[in-house]
Each structure stands twice: as structure tokens, then as C-alpha cells.
Protein backbone atom coordinates (compact mmCIF):
# COMPACT_ATOMS: atom_id res chain seq x y z
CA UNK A 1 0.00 0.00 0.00
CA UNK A 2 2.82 2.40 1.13
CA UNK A 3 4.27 1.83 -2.57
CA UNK A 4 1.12 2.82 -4.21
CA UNK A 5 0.93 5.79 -2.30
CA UNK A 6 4.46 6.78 -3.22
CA UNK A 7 3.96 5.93 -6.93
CA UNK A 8 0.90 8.04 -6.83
CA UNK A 9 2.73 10.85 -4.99
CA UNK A 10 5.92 10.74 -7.65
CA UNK A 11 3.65 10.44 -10.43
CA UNK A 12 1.93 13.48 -9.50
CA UNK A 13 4.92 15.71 -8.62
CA UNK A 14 6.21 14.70 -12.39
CA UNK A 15 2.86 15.90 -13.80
CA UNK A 16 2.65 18.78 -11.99
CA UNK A 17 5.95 20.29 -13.50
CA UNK A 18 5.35 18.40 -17.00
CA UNK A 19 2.53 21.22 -17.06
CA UNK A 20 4.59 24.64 -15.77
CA UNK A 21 3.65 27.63 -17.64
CA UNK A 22 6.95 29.50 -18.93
CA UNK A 23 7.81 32.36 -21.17
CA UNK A 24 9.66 30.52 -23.89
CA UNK A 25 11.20 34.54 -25.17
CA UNK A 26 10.62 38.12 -24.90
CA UNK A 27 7.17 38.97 -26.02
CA UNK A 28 6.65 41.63 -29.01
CA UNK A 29 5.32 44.85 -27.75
CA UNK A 30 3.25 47.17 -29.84
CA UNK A 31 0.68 50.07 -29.60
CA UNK A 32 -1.74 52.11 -31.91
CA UNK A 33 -2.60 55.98 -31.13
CA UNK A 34 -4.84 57.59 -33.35
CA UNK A 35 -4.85 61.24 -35.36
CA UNK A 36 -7.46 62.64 -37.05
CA UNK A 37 -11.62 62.87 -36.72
CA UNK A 38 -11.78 59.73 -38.41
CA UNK A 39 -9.17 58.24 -35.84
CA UNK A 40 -6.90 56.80 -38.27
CA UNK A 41 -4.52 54.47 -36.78
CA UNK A 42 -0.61 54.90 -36.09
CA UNK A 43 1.00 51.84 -34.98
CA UNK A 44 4.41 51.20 -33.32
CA UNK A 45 6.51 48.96 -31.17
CA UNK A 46 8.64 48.79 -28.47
CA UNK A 47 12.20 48.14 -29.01
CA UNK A 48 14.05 48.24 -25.60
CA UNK A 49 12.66 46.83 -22.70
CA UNK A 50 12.97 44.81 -19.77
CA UNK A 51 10.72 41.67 -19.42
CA UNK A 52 10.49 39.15 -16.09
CA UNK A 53 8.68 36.10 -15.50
CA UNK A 54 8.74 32.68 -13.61
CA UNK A 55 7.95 29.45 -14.39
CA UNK A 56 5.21 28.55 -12.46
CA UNK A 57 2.94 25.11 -12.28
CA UNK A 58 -0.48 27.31 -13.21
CA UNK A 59 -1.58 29.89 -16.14
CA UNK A 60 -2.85 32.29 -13.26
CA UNK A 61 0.57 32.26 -11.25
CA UNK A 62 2.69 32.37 -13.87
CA UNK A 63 0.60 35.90 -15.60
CA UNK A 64 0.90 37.39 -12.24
CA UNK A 65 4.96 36.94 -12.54
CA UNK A 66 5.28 38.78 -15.84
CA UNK A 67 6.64 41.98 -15.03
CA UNK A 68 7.66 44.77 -17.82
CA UNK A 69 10.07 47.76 -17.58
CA UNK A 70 9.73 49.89 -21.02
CA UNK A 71 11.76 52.49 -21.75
CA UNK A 72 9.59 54.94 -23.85
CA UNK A 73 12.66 56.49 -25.99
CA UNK A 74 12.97 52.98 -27.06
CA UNK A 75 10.03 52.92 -29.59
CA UNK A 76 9.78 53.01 -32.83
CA UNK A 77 6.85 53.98 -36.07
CA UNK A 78 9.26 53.83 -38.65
CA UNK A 79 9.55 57.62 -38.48
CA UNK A 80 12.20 59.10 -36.19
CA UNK A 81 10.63 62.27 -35.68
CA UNK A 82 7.24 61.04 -34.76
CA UNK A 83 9.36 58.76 -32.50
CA UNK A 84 11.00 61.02 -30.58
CA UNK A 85 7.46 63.26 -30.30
CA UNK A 86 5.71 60.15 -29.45
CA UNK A 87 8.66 59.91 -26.45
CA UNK A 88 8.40 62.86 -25.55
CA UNK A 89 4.68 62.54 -24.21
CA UNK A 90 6.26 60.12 -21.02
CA UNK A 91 9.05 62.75 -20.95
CA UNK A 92 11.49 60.24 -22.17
CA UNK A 93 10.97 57.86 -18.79
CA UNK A 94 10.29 54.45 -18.10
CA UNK A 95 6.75 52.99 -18.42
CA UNK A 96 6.05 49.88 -16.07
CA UNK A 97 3.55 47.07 -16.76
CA UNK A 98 2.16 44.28 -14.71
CA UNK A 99 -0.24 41.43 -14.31
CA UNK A 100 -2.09 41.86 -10.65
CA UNK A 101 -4.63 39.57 -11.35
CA UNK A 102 -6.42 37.03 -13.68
CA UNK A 103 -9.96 36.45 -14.55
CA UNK A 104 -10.23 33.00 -16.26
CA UNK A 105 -7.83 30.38 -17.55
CA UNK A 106 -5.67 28.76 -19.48
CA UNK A 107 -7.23 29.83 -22.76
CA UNK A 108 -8.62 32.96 -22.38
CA UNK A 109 -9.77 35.60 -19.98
CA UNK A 110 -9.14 39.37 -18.50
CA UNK A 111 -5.95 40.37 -16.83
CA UNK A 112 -5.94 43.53 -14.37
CA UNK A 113 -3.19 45.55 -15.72
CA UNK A 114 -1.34 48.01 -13.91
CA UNK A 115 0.26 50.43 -15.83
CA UNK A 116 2.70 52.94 -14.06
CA UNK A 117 4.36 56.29 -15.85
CA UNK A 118 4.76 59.42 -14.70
CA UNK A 119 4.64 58.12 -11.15
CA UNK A 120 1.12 57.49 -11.43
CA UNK A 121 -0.73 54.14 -11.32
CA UNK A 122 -3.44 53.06 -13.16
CA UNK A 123 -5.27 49.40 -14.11
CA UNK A 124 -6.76 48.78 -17.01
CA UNK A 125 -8.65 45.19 -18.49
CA UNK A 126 -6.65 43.76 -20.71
CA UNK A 127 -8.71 40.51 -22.29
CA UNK A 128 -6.34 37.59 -22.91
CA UNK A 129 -6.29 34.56 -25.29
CA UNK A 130 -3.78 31.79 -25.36
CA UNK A 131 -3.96 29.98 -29.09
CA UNK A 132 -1.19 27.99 -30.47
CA UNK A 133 1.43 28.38 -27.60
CA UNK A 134 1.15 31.88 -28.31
CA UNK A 135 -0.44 34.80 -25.53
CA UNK A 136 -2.33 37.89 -26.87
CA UNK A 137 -3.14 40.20 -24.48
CA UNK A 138 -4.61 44.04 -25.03
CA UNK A 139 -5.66 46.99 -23.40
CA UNK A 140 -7.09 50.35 -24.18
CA UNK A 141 -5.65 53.10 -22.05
CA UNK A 142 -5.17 56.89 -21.60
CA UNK A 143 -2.07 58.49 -21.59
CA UNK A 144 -3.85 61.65 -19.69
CA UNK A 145 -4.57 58.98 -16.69
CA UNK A 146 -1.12 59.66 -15.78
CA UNK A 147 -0.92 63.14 -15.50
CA UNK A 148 0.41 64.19 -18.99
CA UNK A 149 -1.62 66.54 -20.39
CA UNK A 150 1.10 69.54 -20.61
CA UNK A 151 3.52 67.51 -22.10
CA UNK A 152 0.24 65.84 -24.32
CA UNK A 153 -1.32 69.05 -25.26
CA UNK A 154 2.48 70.20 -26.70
CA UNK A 155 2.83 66.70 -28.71
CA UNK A 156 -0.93 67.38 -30.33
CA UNK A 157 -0.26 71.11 -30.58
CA UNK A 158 3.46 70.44 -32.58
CA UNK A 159 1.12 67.31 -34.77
CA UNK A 160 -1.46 69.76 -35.53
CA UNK A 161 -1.41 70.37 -39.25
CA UNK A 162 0.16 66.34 -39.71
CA UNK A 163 -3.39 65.31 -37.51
CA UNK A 164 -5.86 67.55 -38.95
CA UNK A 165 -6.07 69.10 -35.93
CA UNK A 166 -6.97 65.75 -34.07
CA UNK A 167 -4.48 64.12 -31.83
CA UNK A 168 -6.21 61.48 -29.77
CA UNK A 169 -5.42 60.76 -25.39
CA UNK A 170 -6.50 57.00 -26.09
CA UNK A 171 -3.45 54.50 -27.41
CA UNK A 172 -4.17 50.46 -27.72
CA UNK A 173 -0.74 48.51 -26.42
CA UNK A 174 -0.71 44.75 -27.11
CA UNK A 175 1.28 42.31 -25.85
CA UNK A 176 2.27 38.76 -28.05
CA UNK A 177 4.54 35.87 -25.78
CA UNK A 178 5.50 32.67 -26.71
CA UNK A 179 4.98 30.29 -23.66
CA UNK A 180 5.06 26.94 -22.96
CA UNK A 181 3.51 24.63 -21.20
């Protein structure tokens, strides 16, 4: 009996870490603002930043490790000066980006993400789908949350003519990792 037990025990320890959620790389980070009355999309990504994680034996755990330091002069749209006016809105500082908390599992669900810049902190949903190994997470936020509306107002003001007078507060960041399981 006491050798069933252990088998049973063993067995289950080996299952348990045969199905640890891990980040198998760095994820791609990207985001969309908007100009114009018609909101016409401007995408970018983010070049240089920090990413943490741990494995960990459950989807929930393991999203609640994932930790991201972004360094907002890091970006790019494929235009340099738009880049550095872009990076100029978080006054050239770090953005940080977490997972506090999970709503569902494994497949899909809501993340609570907490966004700090500027020293202010925010959370914002962020629905979630795993599909093919692969994470998508994204999440509609408001760069005037965090106390940026001088620096804001100058970026919209210098994009006037480019936006047709139109410079939109609202950005959509995604996030794409590779994990396994």
C-alpha cells in the first residue's frame, strides 16, 4: 500500500511540472494611437525593454509573474521624428507594466493591468487569449490617466497640421509571448 501511495505521490509531482507555464522569449510589444476625426490608426513597437517572469505550475501564477520595464525612448513607427514626439509625451521615462490579477484560464480571460508612468498608477482590463502556444493580451488606455496633459497638449499642438487638428489621449498597447507549457 505504502508503494502505491508513493507511486501516486511521484507520479503526481512529475505531472505537476510536466505542465509549468513558462515564457519561452521576450514577447513583441506594440501600440496604436490615433490622429485625425476619423481616428486613423498609427502603430508602433517597443524596441528596448525589460521583461520578467517565472515558471510557475499554473496559467494564473505564472501571468501574475510577468513583469515589464519599457523604456519609452525605445520605440519606434518607422519615423524618427514622430518617435521622438511620441517619447516625448512620457518625458522620455520608463513605463512599467504588470499582471495583478487574472480572470479566467488557461485559454482565455481578463488580466488587471497596472500600468505605471509618470509616477502614477493606473489598471486597465486587458482581455487575454492563449492559441497555439502563443499569448495575446490588449488593453485600451489613456495616456492623460497619468498626469500628462502639458507635455500631451504640446505633442498634439506640434502634430497639428500632420493630424488635422486631431491628436487622440487614447493608445491600444498589445502584448504577443510565446509560452510553454
Amino acid at each position: 500500500m505504502k508503494k502505491i501511495i508513493s507511486s501516486v505521490v511521484v507520479a503526481s509531482l512529475f505531472a505537476t511540472g510536466a505542465f509549468a507555464f513558462n515564457a519561452k522569449m521576450d514577447p513583441e510589444l506594440s501600440f496604436t494611437g490615433y490622429k485625425t476625426e476619423k481616428k486613423t490608426a498609427v502603430g508602433g513597437t517597443f524596441k528596448k525593454f525589460e521583461f520578467k517572469s517565472e515558471k510557475k505550475d499554473s496559467f494564473v501564477d505564472f501571468a501574475k509573474t510577468i513583469d515589464i520595464k519599457i523604456e519609452s525612448a525605445g520605440l519606434t513607427t518607422k519615423n524618427p521624428l514622430r518617435d521622438k514626439r511620441i517619447a516625448s509625451i512620457f518625458k522620455n521615462e520608463a513605463i512599467m507594466a504588470k499582471i495583478v490579477d487574472v480572470k479566467g484560464d488557461e485559454n482565455k480571460g481578463e488580466f488587471a493591468l497596472e500600468i505605471t508612468a509618470n509616477g502614477v498608477t493606473k489598471t486597465y482590463n486587458a482581455p487575454y487569449e492563449v492559441k497555439d502556444g502563443k499569448l495575446s493580451a490588449s488593453a485600451v488606455i489613456d495616456v492623460l490617466d497619468f498626469s500628462l496633459n502639458e507635455t500631451f497638449n504640446k505633442f498634439a499642438q506640434e502634430c497639428k497640421a500632420l493630424h488635422s487638428g486631431k491628436t487622440w489621449s487614447e493608445a491600444k498597447v498589445d502584448m504577443s509571448l510565446v509560452i510553454e507549457k
